[in-house]
Protein backbone atom coordinates (compact mmCIF):
# COMPACT_ATOMS: atom_id res chain seq x y z
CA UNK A 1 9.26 17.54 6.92
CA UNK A 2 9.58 18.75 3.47
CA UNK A 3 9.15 16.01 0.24
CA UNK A 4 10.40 16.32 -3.04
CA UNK A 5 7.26 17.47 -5.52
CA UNK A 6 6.21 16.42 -8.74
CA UNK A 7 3.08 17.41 -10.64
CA UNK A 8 2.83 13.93 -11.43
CA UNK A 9 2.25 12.70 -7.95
CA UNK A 10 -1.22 12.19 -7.26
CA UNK A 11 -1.10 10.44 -4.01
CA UNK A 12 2.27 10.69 -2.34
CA UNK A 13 4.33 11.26 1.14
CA UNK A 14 2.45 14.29 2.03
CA UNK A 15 -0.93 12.23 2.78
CA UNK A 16 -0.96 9.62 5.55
CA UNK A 17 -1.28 6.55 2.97
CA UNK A 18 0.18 3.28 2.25
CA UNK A 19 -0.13 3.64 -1.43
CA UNK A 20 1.11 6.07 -4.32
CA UNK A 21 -0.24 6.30 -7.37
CA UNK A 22 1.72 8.61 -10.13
CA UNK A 23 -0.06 10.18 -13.07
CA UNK A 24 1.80 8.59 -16.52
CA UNK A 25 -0.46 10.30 -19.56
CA UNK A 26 -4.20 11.76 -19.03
CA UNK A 27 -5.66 8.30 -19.26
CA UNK A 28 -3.03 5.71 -17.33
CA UNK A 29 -1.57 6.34 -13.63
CA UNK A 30 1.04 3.58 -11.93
CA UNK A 31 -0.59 2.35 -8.18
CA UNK A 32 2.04 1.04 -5.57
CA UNK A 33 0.48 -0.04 -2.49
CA UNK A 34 2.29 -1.54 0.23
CA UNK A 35 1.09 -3.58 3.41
CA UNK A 36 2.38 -3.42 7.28
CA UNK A 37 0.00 -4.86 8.74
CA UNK A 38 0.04 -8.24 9.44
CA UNK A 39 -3.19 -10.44 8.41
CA UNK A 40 -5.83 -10.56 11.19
CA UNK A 41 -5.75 -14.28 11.08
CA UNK A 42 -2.22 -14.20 12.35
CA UNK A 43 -2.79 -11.58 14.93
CA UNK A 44 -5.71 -13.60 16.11
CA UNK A 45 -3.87 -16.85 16.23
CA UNK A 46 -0.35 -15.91 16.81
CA UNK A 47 0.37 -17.83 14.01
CA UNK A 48 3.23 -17.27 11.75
CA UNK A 49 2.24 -19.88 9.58
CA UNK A 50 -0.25 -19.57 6.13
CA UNK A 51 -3.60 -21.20 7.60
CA UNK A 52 -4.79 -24.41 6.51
CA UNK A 53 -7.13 -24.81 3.73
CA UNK A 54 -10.76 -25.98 4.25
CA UNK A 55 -11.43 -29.82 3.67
């Protein structure tokens, strides 16, 4: 599969990652990260619900 280039990519669709960051100037660069993994806690528990806090 071919994707679209940039020179400003830095981290894009070519690398197995779940985030992106794109160069702006020399000294700032934009960071998207995305999570699809559920939290452990829910995996654990089968819980689809936030947990509790501690008393």
């Amino acid at each position: 599969m071919t994707f679209p280039t940039d020179e400003n990519v830095m981290v894009g669709l070519d690398r197995a990652d779940d985030a992106g960051v794109y160069k702006v100037s020399e000294d700032l660069a934009l960071i998207q990260t995305v999570d699809f993994l559920r939290p452990l806690w829910m995996i654990l528990t089968g819980s689809a619900r936030s947990p509790q806090p501690m008393p």
